[in-house]
Protein backbone atom coordinates (compact mmCIF):
# COMPACT_ATOMS: atom_id res chain seq x y z
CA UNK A 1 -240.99 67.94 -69.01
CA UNK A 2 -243.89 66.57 -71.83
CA UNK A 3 -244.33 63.51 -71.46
CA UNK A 4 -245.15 62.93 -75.07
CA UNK A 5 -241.72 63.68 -76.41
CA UNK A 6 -240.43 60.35 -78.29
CA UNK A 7 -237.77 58.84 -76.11
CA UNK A 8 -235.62 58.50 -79.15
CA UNK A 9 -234.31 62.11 -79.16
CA UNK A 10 -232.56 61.42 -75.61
CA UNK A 11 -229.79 59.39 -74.10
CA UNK A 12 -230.70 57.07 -71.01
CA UNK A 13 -228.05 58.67 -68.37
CA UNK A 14 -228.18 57.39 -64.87
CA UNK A 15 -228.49 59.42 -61.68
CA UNK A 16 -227.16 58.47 -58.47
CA UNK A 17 -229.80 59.84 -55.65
CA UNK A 18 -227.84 60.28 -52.15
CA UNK A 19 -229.05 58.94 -48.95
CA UNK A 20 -231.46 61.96 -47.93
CA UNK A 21 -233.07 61.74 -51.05
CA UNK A 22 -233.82 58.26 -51.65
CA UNK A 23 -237.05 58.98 -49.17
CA UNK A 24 -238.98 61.15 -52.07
CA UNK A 25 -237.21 58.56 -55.05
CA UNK A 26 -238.69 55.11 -53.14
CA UNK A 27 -235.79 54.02 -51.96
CA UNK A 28 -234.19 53.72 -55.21
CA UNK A 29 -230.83 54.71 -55.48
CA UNK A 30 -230.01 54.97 -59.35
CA UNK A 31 -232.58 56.58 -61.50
CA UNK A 32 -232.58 56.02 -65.27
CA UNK A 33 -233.60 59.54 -66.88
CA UNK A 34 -234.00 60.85 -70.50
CA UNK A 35 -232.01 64.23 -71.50
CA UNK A 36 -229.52 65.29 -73.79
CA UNK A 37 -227.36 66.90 -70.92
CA UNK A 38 -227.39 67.56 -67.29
CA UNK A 39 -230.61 69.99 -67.37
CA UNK A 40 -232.89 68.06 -68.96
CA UNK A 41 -231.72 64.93 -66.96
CA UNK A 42 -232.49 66.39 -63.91
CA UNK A 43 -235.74 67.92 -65.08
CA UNK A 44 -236.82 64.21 -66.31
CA UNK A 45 -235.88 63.34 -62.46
CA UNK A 46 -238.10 66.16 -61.48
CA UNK A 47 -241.11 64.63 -63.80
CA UNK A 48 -240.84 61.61 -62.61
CA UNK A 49 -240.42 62.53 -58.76
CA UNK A 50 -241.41 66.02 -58.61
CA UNK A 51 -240.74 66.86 -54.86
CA UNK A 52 -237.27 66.40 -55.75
CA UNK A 53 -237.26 69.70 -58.06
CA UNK A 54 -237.12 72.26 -55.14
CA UNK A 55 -234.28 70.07 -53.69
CA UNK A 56 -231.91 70.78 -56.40
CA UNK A 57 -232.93 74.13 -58.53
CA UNK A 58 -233.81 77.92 -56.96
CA UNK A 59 -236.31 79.90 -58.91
CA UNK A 60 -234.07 80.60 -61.71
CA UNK A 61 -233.41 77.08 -63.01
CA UNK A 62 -230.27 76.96 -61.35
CA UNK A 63 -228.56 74.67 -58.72
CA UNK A 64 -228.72 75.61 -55.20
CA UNK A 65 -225.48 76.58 -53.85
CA UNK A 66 -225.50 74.04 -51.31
CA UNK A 67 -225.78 71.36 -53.97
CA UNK A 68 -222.89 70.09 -56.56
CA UNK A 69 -223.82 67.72 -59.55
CA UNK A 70 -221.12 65.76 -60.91
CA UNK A 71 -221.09 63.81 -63.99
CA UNK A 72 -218.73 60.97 -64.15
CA UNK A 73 -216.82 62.21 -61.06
CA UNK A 74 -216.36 65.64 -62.14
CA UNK A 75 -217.98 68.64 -60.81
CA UNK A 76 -220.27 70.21 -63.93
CA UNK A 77 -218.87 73.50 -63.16
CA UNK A 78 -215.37 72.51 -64.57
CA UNK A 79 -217.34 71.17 -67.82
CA UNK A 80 -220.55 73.36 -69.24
CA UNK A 81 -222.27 73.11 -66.47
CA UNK A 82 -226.09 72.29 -66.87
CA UNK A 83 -225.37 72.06 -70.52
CA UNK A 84 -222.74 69.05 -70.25
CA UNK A 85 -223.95 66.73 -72.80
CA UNK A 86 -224.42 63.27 -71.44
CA UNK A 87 -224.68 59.62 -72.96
CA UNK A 88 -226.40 56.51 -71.97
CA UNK A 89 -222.62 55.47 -70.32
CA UNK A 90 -222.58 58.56 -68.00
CA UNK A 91 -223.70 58.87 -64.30
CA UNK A 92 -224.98 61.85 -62.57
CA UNK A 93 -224.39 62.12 -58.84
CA UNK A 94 -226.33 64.57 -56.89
CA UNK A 95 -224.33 65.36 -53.57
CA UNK A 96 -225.97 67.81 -51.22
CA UNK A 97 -224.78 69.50 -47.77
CA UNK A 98 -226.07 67.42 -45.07
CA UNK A 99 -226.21 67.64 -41.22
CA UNK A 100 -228.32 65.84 -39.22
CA UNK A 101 -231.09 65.18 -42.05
CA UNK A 102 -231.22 68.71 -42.50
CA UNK A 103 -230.43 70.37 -46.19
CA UNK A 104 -227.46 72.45 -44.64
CA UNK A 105 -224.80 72.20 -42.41
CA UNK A 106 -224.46 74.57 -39.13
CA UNK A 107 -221.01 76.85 -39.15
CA UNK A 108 -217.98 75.26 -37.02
CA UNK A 109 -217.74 76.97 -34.67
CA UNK A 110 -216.24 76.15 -30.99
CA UNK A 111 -216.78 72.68 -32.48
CA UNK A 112 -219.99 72.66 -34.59
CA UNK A 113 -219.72 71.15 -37.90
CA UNK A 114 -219.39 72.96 -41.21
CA UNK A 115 -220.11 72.62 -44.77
CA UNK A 116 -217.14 71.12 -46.69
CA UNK A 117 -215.82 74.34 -48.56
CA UNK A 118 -215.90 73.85 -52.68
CA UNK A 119 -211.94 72.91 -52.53
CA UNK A 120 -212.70 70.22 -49.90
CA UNK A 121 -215.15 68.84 -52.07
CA UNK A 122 -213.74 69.05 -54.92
CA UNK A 123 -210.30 67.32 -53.11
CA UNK A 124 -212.54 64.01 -51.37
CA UNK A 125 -215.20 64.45 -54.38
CA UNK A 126 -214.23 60.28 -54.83
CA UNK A 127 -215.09 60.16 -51.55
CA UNK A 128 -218.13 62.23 -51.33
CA UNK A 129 -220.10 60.24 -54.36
CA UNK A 130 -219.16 56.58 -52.24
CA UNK A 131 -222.18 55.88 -50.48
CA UNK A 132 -220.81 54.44 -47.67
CA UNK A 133 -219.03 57.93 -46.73
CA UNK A 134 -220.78 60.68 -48.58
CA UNK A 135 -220.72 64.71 -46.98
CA UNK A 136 -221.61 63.24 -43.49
CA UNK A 137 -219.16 60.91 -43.62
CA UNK A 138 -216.18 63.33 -44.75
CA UNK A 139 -217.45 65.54 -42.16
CA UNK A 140 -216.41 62.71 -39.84
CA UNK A 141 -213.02 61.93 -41.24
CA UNK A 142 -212.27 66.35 -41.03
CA UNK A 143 -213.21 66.14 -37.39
CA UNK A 144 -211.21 62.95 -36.56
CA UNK A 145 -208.01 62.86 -33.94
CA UNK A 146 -205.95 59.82 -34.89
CA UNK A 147 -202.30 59.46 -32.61
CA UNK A 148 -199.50 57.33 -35.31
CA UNK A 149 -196.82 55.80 -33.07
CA UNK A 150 -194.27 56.18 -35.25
CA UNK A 151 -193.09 58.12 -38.64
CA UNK A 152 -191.09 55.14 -39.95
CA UNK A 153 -192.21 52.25 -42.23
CA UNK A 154 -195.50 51.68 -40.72
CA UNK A 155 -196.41 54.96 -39.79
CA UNK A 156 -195.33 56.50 -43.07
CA UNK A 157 -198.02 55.31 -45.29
CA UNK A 158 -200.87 55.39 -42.34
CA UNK A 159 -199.92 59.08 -41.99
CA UNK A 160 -200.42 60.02 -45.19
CA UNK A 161 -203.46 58.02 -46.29
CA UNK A 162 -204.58 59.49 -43.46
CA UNK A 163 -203.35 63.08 -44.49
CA UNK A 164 -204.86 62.34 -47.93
CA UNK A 165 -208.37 61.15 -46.94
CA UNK A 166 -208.79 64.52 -45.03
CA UNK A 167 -208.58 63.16 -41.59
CA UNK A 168 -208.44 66.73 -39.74
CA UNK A 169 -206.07 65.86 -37.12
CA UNK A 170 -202.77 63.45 -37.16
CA UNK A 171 -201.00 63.45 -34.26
CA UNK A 172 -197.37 61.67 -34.77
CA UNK A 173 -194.87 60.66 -31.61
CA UNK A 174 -191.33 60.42 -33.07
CA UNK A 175 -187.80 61.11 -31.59
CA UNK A 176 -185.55 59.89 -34.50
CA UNK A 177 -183.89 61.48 -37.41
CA UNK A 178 -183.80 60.27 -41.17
CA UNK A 179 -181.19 58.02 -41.92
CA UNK A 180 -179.70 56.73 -45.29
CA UNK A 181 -181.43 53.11 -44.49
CA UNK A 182 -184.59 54.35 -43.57
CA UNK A 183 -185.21 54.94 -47.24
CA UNK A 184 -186.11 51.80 -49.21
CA UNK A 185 -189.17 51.82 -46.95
CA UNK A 186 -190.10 55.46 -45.14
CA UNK A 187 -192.23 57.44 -47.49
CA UNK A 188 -192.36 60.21 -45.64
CA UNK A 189 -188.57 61.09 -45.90
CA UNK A 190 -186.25 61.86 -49.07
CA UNK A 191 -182.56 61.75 -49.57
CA UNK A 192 -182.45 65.67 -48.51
CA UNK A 193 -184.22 64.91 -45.32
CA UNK A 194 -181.30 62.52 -44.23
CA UNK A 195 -180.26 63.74 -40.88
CA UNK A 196 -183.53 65.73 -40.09
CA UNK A 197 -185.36 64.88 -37.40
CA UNK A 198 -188.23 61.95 -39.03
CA UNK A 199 -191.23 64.32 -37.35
CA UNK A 200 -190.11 67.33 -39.24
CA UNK A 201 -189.98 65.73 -42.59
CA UNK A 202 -193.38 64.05 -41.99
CA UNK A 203 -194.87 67.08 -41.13
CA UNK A 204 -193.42 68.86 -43.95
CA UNK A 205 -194.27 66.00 -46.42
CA UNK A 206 -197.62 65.48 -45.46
CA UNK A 207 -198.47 69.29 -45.39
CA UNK A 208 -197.36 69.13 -48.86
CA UNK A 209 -199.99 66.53 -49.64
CA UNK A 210 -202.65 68.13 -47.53
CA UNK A 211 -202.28 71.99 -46.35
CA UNK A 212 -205.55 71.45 -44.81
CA UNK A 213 -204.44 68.77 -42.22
CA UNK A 214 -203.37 69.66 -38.80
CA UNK A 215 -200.19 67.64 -38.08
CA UNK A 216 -199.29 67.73 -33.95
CA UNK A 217 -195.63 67.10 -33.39
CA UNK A 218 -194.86 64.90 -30.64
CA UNK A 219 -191.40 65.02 -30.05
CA UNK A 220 -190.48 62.28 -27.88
CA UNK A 221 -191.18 58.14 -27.56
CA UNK A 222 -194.13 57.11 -25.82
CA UNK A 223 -193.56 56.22 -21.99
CA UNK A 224 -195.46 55.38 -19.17
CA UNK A 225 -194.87 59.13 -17.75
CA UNK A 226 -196.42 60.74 -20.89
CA UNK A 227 -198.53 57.53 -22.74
CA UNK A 228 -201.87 58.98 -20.09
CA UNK A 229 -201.32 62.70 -21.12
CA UNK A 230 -200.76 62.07 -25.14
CA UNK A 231 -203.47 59.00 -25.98
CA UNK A 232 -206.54 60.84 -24.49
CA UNK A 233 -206.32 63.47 -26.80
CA UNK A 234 -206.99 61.18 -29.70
CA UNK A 235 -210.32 59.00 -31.11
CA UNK A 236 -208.18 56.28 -32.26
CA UNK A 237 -204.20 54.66 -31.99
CA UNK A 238 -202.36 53.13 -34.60
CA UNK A 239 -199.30 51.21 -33.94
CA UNK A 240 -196.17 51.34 -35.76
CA UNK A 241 -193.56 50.89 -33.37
CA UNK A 242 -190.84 48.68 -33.97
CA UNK A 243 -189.91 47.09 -30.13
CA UNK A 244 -192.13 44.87 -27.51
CA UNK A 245 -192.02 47.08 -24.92
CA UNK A 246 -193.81 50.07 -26.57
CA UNK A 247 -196.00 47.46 -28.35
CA UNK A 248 -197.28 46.31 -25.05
CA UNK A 249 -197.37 50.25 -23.52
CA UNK A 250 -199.78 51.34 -26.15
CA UNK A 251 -201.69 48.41 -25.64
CA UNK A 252 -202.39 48.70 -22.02
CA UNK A 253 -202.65 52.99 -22.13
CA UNK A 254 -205.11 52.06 -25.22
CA UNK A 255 -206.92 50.36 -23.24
CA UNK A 256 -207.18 51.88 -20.10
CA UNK A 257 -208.35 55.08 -21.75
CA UNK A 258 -211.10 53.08 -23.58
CA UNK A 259 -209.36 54.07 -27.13
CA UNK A 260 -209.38 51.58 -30.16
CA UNK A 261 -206.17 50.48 -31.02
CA UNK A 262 -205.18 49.58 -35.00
CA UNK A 263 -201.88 47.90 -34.88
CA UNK A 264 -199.86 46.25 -37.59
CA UNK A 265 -196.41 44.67 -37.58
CA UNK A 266 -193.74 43.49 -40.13
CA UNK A 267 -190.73 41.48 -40.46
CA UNK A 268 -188.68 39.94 -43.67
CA UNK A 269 -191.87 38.82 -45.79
CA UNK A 270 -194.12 38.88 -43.58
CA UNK A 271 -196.90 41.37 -42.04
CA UNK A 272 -199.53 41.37 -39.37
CA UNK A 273 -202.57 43.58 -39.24
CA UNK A 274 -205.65 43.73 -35.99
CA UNK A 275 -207.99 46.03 -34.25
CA UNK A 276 -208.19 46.04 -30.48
CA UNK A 277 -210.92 47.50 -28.66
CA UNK A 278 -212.02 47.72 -25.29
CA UNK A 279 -214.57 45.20 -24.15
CA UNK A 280 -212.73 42.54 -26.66
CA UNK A 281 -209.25 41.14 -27.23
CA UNK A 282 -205.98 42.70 -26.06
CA UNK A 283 -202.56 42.42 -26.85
CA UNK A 284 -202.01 40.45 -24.17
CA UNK A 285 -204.30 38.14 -25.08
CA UNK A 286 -202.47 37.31 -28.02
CA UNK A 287 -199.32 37.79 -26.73
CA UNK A 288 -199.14 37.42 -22.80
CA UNK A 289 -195.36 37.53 -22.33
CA UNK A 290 -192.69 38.99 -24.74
CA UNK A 291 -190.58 36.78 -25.86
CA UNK A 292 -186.67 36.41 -24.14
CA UNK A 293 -184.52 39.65 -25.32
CA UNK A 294 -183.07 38.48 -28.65
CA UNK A 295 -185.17 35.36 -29.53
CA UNK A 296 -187.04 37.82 -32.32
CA UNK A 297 -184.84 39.54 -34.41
CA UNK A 298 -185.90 43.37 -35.37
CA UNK A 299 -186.00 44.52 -38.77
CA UNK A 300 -182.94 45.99 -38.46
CA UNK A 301 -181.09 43.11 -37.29
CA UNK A 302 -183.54 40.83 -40.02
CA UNK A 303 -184.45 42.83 -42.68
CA UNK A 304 -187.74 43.79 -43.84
CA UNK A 305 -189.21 44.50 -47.95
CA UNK A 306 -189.77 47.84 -48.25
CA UNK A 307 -193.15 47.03 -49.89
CA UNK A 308 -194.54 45.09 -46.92
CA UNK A 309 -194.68 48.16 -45.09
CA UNK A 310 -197.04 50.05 -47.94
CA UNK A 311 -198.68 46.94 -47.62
CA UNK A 312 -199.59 46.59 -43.85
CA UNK A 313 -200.10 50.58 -43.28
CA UNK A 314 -202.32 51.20 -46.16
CA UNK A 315 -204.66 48.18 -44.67
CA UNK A 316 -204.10 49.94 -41.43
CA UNK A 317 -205.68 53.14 -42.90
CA UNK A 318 -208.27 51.27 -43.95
CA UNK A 319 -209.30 49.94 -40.75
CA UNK A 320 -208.63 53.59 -39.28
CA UNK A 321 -211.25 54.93 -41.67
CA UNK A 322 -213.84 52.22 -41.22
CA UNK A 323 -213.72 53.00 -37.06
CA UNK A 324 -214.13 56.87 -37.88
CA UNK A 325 -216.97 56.02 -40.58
CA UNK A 326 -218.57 53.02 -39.11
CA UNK A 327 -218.88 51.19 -41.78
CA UNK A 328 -217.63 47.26 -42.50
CA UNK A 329 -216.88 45.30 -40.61
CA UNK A 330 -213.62 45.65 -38.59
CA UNK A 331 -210.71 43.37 -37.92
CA UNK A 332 -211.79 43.09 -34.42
CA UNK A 333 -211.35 39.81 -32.92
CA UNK A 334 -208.91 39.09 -36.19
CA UNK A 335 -205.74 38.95 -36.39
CA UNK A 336 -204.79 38.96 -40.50
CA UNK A 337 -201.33 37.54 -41.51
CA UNK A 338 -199.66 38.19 -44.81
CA UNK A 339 -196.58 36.27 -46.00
CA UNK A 340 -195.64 38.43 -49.13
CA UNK A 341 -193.47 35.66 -50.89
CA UNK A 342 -196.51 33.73 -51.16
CA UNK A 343 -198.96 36.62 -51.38
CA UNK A 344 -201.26 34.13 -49.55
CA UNK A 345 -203.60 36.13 -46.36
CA UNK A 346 -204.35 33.81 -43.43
CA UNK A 347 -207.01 35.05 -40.97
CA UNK A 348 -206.58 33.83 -37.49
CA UNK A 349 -209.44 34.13 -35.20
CA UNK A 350 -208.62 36.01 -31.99
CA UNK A 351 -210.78 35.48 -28.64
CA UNK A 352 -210.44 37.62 -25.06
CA UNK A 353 -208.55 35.89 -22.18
CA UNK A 354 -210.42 35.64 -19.14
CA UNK A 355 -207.27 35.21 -17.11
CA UNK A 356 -205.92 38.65 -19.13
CA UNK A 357 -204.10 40.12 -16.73
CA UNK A 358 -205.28 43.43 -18.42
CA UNK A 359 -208.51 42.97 -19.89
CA UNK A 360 -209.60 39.82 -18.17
CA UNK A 361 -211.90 39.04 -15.19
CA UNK A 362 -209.33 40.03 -12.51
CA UNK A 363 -206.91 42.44 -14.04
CA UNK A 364 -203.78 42.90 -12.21
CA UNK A 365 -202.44 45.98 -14.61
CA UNK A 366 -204.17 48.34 -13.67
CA UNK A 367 -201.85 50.94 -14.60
CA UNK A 368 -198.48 51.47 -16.93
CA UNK A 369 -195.71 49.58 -15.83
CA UNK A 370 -192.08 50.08 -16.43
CA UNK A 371 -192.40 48.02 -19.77
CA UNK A 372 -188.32 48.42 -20.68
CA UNK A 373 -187.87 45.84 -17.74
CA UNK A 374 -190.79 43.35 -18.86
CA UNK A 375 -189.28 43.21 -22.01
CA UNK A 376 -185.86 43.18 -20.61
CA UNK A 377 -185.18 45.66 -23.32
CA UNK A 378 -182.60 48.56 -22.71
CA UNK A 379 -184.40 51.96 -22.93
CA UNK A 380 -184.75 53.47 -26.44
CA UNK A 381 -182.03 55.74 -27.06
CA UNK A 382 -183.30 59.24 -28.03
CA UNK A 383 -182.14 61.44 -31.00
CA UNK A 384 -181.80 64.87 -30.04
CA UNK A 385 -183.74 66.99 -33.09
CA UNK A 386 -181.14 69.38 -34.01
């Protein structure tokens, strides 16, 4: 690049410099360059910070194949490639294949990690330019093991965010099939699913979304025979289930296997939305006894706005992806309450129980209990997928 060309015969573009590379670039993380398109803007990079060059181009002039350059978002390739013409308004993001600080990424294999393969990052490329996530941090979200309680109203849209943002594995417990009423909230399921069982049509929906997501049936409700065999296999829990008893059963198995626990809730107008983690609040800290059988109506007896659900399960993703990314800070210790008619959010600060009989000093639940006779509930009746 000569330095003595007049500035006046480029545009001022801006580069966004990813993590790994901020340590040649001084930290900075948006570089203003000169060039009339995406070559010469990345050779003015490589003038001004010329260890940088060798990170981006082979011998040839061209980009390394384990390096994509977008420009506003899109990959160059789908433009003119290094000869995209670029303004003063565009942005250049430089996104690498990272692992471990290292310029490429080991083969998965028997569980090593991979490079993202051009469709993935082309698919979570809004992802992959965010800062806070990035290759790494996709990498994450691929090799994540999240267990949904639930493919109904709740469940519905945590599934498929989930499916969506490339989480790699979604396990969903479900025994119920799709009725008429279940759609003016369930997502998942259409009018020609009606009388399917709800874990087929998820699975089928959400492959539709995302082939690349593995979706593992689980064809039953949770109890406390199975709860031990099912939650282990999963990172993190998120609660959709619509009764006290299984409320409290994921709780306690949550907890006892040491897994974090996003759970959410919804009635009428009205939603509720907290992270439990070992170490801090339970459930039962909150709540330490149901309450009587029939003093809180279910949404089936009450009602619920279809909308409420999109609202609490998409904030449940949310909190699903911060745990996998570690990033933000997490409704731990928080228990957020919406009232929709109002659309006013009330945040209600949550503190352990020393006298918890689960998580406290001197625990007395040690184990799963038969949670249909705390609750006084009847056991859930289960469909029979045909």
């Amino acid at each position: 690049m000569d330095s003595k060309l007049s500035k006046d015969w480029f545009s001022m573009a801006t580069i966004y410099i990813p993590t790994f590379f901020r340590q040649i670039t001084e930290g900075n993380e948006y570089i203003s360059v000169e060039g009339s398109n995406v070559l010469e803007s990345l050779e003015f990079l490589s003038y001004l910070y010329p260890e940088i060059h060798g990170l981006i181009f082979d011998s040839n002039k061209q980009i390394l194949r384990h390096v994509n350059v977008y420009i506003n978002n899109q990959e160059i390739h789908e433009l003119e490639g290094l000869g995209t013409f670029v303004s003063s308004e565009d942005q250049i993001a430089i996104i690498p294949a990272l692992a471990g600080g290292s310029m490429t990424l080991l083969e998965k294999n028997n569980g090593n990690q991979s490079a993202l393969k051009p469709e993935e990052v082309m698919r979570y490329s809004r992802h992959i330019i965010m800062p806070q996530v990035g290759p790494q941090g996709q990498r994450k979200l691929r090799d994540a093991k999240v267990l949904v309680v639930g493919a109904g109203g709740l469940g519905g849209p945590v599934a498929l965010y989930l499916a969506l943002a490339g989480v790699g594995t979604i396990g969903i417990t479900e025994f119920d099939v799709v009725d008429l009423s279940n759609l003016q909230r369930q997502i998942l399921h259409q009018t020609a699913d009606i009388d399917k069982p709800k874990l087929k049509s998820a699975k089928e929906t959400l492959g539709l979304y995302n082939p690349h997501v593995e979706v593992i049936e689980h064809p039953m409700p949770l109890t406390s025979d199975n709860a031990m065999e099912i939650i282990p296999n999963y990172d993190i829990v998120v609660n959709g289930a619509d009764n006290f008893a299984t409320r409290y059963l994921v709780n306690d198995a949550c907890y006892l296997t040491g897994k974090t626990l996003v759970d959410g809730a919804i009635l009428l107008f009205d939603g509720q939305l907290t992270v439990y983690k070992p170490g801090y609040c339970c459930y039962r800290c909150l709540y330490p006894d149901p309450p009587p059988p029939g003093m809180v109506p279910s949404c089936a007896e009450a009602g619920v706005l279809g909308a409420i659900t999109g609202i609490i399960g998409s904030m449940q993703a949310t909190e699903v992806f911060k745990q996998i990314l570690d990033i933000g800070e997490p409704m731990v210790n928080r228990l957020l309450l919406v009232d929709a008619l109002t659309m006013q959010f009330r945040e209600m600060k949550l503190r352990r129980d020393p006298s918890c009989p689960l998580c406290g000093d001197n625990p007395t639940v040690t184990e799963l209990i038969d949670y249909d006779a705390f609750c006084g509930s009847p056991p859930i009746e289960v469909s029979i997928p045909n």
